[in-house]
Protein backbone atom coordinates (compact mmCIF):
# COMPACT_ATOMS: atom_id res chain seq x y z
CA UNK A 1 58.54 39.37 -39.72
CA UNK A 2 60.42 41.07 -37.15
CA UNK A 3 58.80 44.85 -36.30
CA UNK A 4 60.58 47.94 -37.25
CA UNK A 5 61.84 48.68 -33.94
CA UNK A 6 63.38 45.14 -33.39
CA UNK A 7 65.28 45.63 -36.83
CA UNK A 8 66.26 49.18 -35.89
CA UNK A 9 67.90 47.76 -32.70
CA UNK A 10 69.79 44.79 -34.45
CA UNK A 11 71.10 47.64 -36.64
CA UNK A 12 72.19 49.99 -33.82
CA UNK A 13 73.70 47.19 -32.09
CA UNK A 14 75.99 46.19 -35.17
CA UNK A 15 77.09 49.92 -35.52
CA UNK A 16 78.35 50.57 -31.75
CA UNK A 17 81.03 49.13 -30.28
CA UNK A 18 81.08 45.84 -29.21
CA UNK A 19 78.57 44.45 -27.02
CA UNK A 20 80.16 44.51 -23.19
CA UNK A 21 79.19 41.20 -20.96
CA UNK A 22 79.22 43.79 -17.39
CA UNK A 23 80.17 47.26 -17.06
CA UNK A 24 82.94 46.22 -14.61
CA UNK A 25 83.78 42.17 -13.86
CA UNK A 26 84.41 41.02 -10.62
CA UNK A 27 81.37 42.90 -8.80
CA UNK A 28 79.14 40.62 -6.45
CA UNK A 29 77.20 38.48 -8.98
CA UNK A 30 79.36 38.54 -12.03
CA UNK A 31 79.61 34.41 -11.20
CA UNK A 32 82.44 35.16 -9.11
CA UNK A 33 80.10 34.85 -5.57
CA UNK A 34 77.38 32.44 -5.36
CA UNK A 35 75.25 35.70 -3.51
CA UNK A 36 72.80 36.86 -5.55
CA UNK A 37 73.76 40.53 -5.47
CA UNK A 38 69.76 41.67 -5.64
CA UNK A 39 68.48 39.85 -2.54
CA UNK A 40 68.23 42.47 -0.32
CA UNK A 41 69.36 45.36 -2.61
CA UNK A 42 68.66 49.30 -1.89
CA UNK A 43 67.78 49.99 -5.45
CA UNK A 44 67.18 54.56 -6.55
CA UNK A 45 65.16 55.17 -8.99
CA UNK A 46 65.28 58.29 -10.89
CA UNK A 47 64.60 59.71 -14.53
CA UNK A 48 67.60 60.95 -16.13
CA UNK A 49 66.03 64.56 -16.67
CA UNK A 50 65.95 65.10 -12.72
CA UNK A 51 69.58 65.72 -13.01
CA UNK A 52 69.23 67.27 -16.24
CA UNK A 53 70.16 64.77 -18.39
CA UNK A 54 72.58 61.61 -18.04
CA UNK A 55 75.65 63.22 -17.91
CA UNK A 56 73.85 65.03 -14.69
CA UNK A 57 73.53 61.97 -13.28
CA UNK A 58 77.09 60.75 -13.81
CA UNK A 59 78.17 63.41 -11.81
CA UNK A 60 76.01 62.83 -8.92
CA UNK A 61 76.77 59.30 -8.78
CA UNK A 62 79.09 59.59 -5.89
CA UNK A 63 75.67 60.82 -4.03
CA UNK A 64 73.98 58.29 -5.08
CA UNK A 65 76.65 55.48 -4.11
CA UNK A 66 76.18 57.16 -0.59
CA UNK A 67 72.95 56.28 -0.04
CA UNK A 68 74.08 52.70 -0.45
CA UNK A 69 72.32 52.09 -3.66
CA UNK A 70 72.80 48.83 -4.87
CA UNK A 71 71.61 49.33 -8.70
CA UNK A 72 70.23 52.18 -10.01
CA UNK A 73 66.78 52.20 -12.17
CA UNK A 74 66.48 55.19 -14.96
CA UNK A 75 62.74 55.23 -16.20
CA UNK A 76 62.31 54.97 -20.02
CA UNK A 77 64.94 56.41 -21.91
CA UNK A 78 62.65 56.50 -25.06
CA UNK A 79 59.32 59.37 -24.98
CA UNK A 80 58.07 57.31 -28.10
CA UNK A 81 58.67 53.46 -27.82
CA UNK A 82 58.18 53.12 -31.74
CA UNK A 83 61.71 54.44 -32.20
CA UNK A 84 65.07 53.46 -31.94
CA UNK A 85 67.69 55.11 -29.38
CA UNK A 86 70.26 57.25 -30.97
CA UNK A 87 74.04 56.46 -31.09
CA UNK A 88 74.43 59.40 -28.65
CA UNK A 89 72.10 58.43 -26.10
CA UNK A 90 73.20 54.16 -26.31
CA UNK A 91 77.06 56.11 -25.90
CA UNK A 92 75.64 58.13 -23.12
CA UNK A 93 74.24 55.13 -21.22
CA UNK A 94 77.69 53.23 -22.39
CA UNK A 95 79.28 55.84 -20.30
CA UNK A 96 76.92 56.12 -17.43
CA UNK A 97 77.34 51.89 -17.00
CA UNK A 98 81.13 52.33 -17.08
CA UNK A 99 81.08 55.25 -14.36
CA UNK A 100 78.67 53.57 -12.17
CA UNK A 101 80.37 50.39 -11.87
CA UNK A 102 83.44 52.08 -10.71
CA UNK A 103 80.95 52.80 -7.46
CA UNK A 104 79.54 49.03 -7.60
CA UNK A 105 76.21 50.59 -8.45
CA UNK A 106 74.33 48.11 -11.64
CA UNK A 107 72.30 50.14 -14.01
CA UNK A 108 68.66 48.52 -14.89
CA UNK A 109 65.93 49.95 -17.38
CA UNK A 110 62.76 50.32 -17.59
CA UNK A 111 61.25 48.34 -20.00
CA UNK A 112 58.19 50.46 -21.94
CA UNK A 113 55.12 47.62 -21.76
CA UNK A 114 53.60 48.62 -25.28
CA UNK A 115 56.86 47.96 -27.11
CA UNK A 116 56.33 46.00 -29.90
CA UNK A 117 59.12 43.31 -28.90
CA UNK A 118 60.44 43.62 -25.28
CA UNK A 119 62.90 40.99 -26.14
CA UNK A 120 64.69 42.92 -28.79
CA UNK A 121 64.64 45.58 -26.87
CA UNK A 122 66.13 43.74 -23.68
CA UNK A 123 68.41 41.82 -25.97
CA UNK A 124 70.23 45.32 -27.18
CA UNK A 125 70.53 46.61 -23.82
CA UNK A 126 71.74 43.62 -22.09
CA UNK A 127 74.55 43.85 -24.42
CA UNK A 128 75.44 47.08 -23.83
CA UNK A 129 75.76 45.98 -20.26
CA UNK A 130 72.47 46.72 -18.33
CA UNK A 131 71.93 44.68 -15.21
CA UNK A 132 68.15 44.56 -15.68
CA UNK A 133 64.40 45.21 -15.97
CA UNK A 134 61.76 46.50 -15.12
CA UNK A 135 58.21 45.98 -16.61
CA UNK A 136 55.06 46.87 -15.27
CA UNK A 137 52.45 43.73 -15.27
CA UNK A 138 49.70 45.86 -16.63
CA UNK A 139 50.03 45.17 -20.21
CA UNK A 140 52.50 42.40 -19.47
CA UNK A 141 51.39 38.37 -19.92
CA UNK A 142 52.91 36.05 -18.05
CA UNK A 143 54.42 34.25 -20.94
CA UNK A 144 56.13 37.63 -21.83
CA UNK A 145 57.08 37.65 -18.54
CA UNK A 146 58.93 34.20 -18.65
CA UNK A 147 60.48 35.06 -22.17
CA UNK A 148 61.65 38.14 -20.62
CA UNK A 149 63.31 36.32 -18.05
CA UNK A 150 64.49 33.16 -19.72
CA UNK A 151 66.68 35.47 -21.94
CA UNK A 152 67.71 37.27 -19.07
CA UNK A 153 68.75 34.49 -17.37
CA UNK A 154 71.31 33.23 -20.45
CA UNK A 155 73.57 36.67 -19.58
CA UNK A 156 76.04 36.29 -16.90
CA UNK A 157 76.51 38.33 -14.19
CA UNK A 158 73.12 37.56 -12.39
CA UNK A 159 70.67 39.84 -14.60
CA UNK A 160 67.38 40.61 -13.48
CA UNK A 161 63.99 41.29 -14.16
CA UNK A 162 61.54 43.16 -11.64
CA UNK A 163 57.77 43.07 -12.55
CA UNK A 164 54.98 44.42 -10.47
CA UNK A 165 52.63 42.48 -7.84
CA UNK A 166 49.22 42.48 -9.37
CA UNK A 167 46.30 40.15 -9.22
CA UNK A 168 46.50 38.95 -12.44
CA UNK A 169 49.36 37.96 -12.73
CA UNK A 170 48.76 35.92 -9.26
CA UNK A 171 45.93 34.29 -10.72
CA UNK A 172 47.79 32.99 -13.32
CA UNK A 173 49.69 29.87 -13.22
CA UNK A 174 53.05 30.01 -12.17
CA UNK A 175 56.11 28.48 -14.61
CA UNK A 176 57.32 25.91 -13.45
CA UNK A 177 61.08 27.06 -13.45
CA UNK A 178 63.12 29.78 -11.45
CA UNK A 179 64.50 30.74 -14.65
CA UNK A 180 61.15 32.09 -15.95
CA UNK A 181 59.79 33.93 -12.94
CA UNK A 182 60.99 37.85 -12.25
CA UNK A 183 63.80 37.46 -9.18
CA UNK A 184 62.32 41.10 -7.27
CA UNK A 185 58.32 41.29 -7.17
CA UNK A 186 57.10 45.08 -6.05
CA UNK A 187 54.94 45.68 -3.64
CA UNK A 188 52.97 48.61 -3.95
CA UNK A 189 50.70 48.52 -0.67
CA UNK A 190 52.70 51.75 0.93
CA UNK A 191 53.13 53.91 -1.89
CA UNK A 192 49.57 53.30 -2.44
CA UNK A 193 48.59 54.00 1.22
CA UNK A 194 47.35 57.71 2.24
CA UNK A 195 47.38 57.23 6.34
CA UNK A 196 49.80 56.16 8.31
CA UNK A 197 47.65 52.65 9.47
CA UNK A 198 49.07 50.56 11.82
CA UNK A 199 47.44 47.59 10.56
CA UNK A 200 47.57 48.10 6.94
CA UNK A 201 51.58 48.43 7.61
CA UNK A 202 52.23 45.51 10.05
CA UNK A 203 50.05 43.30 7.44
CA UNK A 204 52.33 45.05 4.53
CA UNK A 205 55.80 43.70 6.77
CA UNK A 206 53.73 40.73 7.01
CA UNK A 207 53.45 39.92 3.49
CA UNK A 208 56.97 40.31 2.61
CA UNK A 209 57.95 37.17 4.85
CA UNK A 210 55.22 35.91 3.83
CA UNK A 211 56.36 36.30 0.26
CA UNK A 212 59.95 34.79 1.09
CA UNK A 213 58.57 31.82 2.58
CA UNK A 214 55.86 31.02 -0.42
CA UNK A 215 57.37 31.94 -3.32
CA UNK A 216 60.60 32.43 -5.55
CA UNK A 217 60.51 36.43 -5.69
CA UNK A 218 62.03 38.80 -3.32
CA UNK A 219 59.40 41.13 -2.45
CA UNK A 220 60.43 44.79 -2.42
CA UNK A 221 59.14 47.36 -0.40
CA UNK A 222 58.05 51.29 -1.93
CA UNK A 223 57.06 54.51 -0.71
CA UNK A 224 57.30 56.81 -4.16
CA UNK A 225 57.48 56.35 -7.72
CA UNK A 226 56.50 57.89 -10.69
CA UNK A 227 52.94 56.55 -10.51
CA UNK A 228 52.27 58.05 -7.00
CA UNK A 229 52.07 60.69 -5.50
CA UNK A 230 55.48 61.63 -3.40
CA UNK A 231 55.08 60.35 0.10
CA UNK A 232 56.65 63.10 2.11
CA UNK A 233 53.80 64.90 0.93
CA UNK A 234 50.35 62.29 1.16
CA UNK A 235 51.34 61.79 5.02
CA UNK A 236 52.39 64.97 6.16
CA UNK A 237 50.69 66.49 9.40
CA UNK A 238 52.37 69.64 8.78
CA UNK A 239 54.63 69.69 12.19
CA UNK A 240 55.97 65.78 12.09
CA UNK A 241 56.43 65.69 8.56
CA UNK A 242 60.62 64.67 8.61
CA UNK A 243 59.49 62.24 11.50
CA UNK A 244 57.09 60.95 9.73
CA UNK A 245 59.14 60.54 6.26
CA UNK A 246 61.84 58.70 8.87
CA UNK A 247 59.33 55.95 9.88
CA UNK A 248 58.80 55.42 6.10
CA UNK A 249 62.54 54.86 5.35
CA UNK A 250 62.77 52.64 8.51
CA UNK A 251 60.02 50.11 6.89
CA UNK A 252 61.52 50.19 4.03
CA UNK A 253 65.50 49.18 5.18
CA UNK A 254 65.15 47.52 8.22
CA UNK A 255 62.15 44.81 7.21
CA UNK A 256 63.55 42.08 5.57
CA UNK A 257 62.95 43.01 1.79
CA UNK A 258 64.72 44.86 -0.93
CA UNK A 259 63.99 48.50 -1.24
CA UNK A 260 63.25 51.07 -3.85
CA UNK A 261 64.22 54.35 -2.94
CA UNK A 262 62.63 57.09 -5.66
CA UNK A 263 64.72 59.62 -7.05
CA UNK A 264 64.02 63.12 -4.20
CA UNK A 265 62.37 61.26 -1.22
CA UNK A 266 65.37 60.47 0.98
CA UNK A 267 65.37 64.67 1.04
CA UNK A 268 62.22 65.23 1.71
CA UNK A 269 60.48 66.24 -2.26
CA UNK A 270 57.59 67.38 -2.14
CA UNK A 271 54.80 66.62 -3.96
CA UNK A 272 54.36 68.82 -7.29
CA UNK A 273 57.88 69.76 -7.29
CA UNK A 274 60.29 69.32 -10.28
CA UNK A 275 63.25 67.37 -9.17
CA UNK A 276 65.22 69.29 -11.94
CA UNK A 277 65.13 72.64 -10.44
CA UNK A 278 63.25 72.03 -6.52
CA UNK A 279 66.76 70.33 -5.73
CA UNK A 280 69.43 72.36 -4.71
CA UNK A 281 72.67 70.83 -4.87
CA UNK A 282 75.22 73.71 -3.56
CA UNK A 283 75.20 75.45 0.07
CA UNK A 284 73.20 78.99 -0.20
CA UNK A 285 75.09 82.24 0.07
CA UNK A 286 76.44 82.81 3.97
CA UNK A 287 74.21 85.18 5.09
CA UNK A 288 75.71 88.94 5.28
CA UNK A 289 77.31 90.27 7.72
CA UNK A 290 75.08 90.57 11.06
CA UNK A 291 72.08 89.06 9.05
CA UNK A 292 70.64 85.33 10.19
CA UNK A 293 70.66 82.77 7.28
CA UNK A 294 66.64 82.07 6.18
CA UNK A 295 65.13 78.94 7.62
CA UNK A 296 65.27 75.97 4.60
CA UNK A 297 62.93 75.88 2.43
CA UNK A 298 60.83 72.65 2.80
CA UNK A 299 59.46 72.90 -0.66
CA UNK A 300 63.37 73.50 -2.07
CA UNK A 301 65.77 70.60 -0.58
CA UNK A 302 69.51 71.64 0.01
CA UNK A 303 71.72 68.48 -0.47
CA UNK A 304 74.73 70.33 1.13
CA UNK A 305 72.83 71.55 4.02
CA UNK A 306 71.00 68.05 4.69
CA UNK A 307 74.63 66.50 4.23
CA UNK A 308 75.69 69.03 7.11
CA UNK A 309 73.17 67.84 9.26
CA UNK A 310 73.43 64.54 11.58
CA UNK A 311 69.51 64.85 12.06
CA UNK A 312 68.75 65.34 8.54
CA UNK A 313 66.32 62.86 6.14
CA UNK A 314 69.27 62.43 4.06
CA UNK A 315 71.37 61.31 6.88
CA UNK A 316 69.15 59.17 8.23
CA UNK A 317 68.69 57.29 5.09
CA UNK A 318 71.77 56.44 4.58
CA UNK A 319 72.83 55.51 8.29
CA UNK A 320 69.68 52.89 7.80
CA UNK A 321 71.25 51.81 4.12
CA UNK A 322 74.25 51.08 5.96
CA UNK A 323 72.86 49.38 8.75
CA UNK A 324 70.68 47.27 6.09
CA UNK A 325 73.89 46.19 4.34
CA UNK A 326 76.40 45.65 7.13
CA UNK A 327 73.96 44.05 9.74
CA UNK A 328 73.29 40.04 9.18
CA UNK A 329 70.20 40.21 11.10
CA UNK A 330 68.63 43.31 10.05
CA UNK A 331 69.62 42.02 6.30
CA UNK A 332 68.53 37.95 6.64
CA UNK A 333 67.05 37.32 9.91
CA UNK A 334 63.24 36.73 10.14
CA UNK A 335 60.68 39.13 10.13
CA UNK A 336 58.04 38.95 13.13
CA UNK A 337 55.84 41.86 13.47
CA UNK A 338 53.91 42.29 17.07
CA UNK A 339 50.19 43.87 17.17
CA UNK A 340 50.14 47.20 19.51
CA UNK A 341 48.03 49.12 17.15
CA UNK A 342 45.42 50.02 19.67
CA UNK A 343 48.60 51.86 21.03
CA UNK A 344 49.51 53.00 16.95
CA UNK A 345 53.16 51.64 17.53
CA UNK A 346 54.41 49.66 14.80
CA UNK A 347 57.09 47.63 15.99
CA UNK A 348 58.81 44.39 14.24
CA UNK A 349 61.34 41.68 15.47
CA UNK A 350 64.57 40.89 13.12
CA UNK A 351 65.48 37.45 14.62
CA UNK A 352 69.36 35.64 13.22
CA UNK A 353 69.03 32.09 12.74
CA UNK A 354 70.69 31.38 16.00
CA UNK A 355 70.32 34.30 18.54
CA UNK A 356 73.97 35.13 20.64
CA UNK A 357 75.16 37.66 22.21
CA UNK A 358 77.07 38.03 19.13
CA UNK A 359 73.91 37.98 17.49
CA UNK A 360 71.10 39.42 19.36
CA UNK A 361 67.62 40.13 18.26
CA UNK A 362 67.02 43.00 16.94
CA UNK A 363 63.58 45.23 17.99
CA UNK A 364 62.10 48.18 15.72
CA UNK A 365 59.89 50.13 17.23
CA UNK A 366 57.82 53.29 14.94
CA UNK A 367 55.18 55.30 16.91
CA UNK A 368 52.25 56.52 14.50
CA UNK A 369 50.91 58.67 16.41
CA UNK A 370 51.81 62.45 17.59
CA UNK A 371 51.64 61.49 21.12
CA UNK A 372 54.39 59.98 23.10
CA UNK A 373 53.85 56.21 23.75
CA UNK A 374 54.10 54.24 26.69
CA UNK A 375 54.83 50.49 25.75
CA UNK A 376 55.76 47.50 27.09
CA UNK A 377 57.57 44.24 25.16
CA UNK A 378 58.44 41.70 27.92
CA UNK A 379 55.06 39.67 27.60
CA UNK A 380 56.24 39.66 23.57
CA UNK A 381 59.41 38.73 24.14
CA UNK A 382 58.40 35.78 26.31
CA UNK A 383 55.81 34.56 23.92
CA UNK A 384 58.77 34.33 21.23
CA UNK A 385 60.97 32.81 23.58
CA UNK A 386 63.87 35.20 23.25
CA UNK A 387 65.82 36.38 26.49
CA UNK A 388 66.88 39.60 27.47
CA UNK A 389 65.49 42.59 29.55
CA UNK A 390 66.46 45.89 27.89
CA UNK A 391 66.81 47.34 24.31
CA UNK A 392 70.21 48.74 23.72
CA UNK A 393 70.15 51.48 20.82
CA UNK A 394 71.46 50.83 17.57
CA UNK A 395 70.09 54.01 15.98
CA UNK A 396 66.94 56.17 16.79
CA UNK A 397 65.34 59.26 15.93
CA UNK A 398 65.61 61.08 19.33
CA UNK A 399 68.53 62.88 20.66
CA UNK A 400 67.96 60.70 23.99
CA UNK A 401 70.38 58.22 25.02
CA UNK A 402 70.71 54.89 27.52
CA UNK A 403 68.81 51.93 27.04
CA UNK A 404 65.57 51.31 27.27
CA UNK A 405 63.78 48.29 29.63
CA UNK A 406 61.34 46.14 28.46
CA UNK A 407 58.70 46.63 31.28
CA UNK A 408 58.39 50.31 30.35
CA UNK A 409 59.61 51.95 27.64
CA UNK A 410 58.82 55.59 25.99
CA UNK A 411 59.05 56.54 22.69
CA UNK A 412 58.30 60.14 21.35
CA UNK A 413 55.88 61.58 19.06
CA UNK A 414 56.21 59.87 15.66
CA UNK A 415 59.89 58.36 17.21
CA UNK A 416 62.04 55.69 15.55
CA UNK A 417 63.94 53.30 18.34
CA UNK A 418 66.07 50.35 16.62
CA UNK A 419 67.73 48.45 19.79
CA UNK A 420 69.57 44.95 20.30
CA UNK A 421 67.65 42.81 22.55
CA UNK A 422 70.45 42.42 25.56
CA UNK A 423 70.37 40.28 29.38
């Protein structure tokens, strides 16, 4: 006998308006391109009462369509799973899906695990329009997993389902069809991480390729969520900490994975803070006549201010969003990290199928540490057969400029270089 909930649902749905196949046809993945729109995908997540409510979050949409998001991910809409949405919130969500397709951004869900049927619940929002799921593995089977996904898979528009890596689920045998595994698989190795390890983040890169090459989900890469505490925070050094939260975004855009970008960290959130009211949206007061505006307030992010700044965390995330949509190699080449960590540089090669001068390699190089670093790449490049003799910058941290040459290179305290492999 079907539960409460699923016959609450199947009554909600018959009293709205009819069930939508997409927001907005025509988008990447609507069957109209054979690309699946999620490989690769810069994905915010955020709960609905960080911008007040949903109509908040219509409004800010434009902000978020400038960090590149591909899809955005709203955490449960429901505080109790054992009742049924109201007609105002499914109209609300109705209207958020129609505003955010107008800025190609998908809207997924997440999916509360002790729901009594995920299914009916998946089924009503998938025809209201939702791109997708996700569901954490904890209380999850694997068989709920590939139901999950089977009916996902019978929407058009290339729906998807996200589930967490975890060991059980690993353990357990895999279906034997595409159409019953989750198409994104989260890794949760740097949001999970308290130091900034060389190591444990080139074997983190390591695994995504790793991933690609072994499996039929697209790994995706996290600093934040709801779960953990906010990164910007748990590796602070109190005098590097924007540096610092710039290495983070570069793992997550520039390795080849998708990425999940959590609702306050491309600012700079602080742990402890309410995203409602820490965020401040609107330029402060000019400062009165003869008077010197306050420094910002690290614990209070200013959009408008960041968005005035070319150095600022916002900036920088969404110069690497575009650069991790518009760039072929940084998007689909291979991953191939090198090991310096007895120098605590993290540094990865991005190499195109065939490497031109149309096409060059692509080098990423992170120092961990708050001393400058003195490295050299020639004997890598050589090992990996590619030619060339000097990086030429694509985007970096520093306000330096030039190139920089193999045989000796430089690169600042907690610095960010992201160069083209040239002759």
């Amino acid at each position: 006998m079907p539960s409460r909930r699923a016959f609450l649902l199947t009554f909600l749905l018959s009293a709205t308006a009819f069930p939508q196949t997409l927001a907005r046809p025509g988008w990447v993945g609507s069957g109209m391109s054979s690309s699946p729109w999620w490989k690769h995908a810069v994905i915010y997540h955020a709960n609905p009462s960080g911008f007040n409510d949903i109509q908040g979050m219509i409004q800010r949409l434009d902000y978020i369509h400038s960090l590149g998001a591909d899809a955005l991910l709203l955490t449960p809409l429901l505080p109790d799973p054992t009742q049924p949405p109201s007609i105002a919130a499914v109209d609300e969500v109705d209207d958020l899906i129609h505003q955010a397709s107008r800025n190609n951004i998908r809207v997924l869900l997440e999916l509360d695990p002790h729901t009594t049927d995920p299914t009916a619940a998946a089924r009503f929002w998938l025809n209201r329009g939702i791109a997708g799921f996700h569901i954490t593995s904890t209380n999850t089977t694997t068989s709920q997993i590939a139901d999950l996904r089977k009916l996902i898979s019978s929407y058009v528009g290339q729906r998807i389902l996200i589930t967490d890596a975890t060991p059980t689920l690993d353990s357990q045998p895999k279906p034997a069809s595409t159409h019953e595994t989750p198409q994104l698989l989260l890794n949760p190795t740097l949001a999970t991480s308290t130091q900034l390890n060389t190591a444990t983040f080139r074997t983190t890169i390591d695994a995504t390729q790793d991933t690609l090459q072994s499996s039929r989900n697209m790994p995706v890469l996290l600093t934040d969520g709801p779960a953990y505490p906010r990164s910007f925070t748990r590796f602070a050094d109190g005098k590097h900490d924007l540096e610092i939260a710039k290495i983070l975004a570069t793992i997550l855009l520039t390795t080849r994975s998708a990425a999940l970008i959590y609702y306050g960290q491309e600012l700079g959130l602080p742990a402890d803070s309410d995203p409602a009211t820490a965020i401040h949206w609107d330029a402060p007061p000019a400062p009165a006549k003869g008077k010197t505006a306050p420094p910002p307030d690290p614990a209070n992010p200013n959009v408008a201010l960041q968005d005035a700044d070319p150095q600022s965390l916002l900036n920088w995330y969404r110069q690497l969003s575009a650069l991790h949509h518009s760039n072929p190699t940084i998007n689909a080449g291979a991953n191939i990290t090198l090991n310096h960590d007895d120098q605590n540089v993290l540094t990865w090669v991005r190499k195109p199928q065939a490497v031109t001068p149309i096409s060059p390699a692509i080098v990423i190089i992170c120092n961990l540490s708050a001393q400058p670093a003195q490295l050299s790449l020639k004997a890598d490049m050589q090992r990996l057969h590619l030619k060339g003799s000097f990086l030429r910058a694509i985007v970096r941290s520093d306000n330096a400029t030039g190139p920089m040459h193999l045989e000796s290179m430089t690169i600042p305290p907690y610095g960010v270089y992201i160069g083209e492999l040239r002759y």
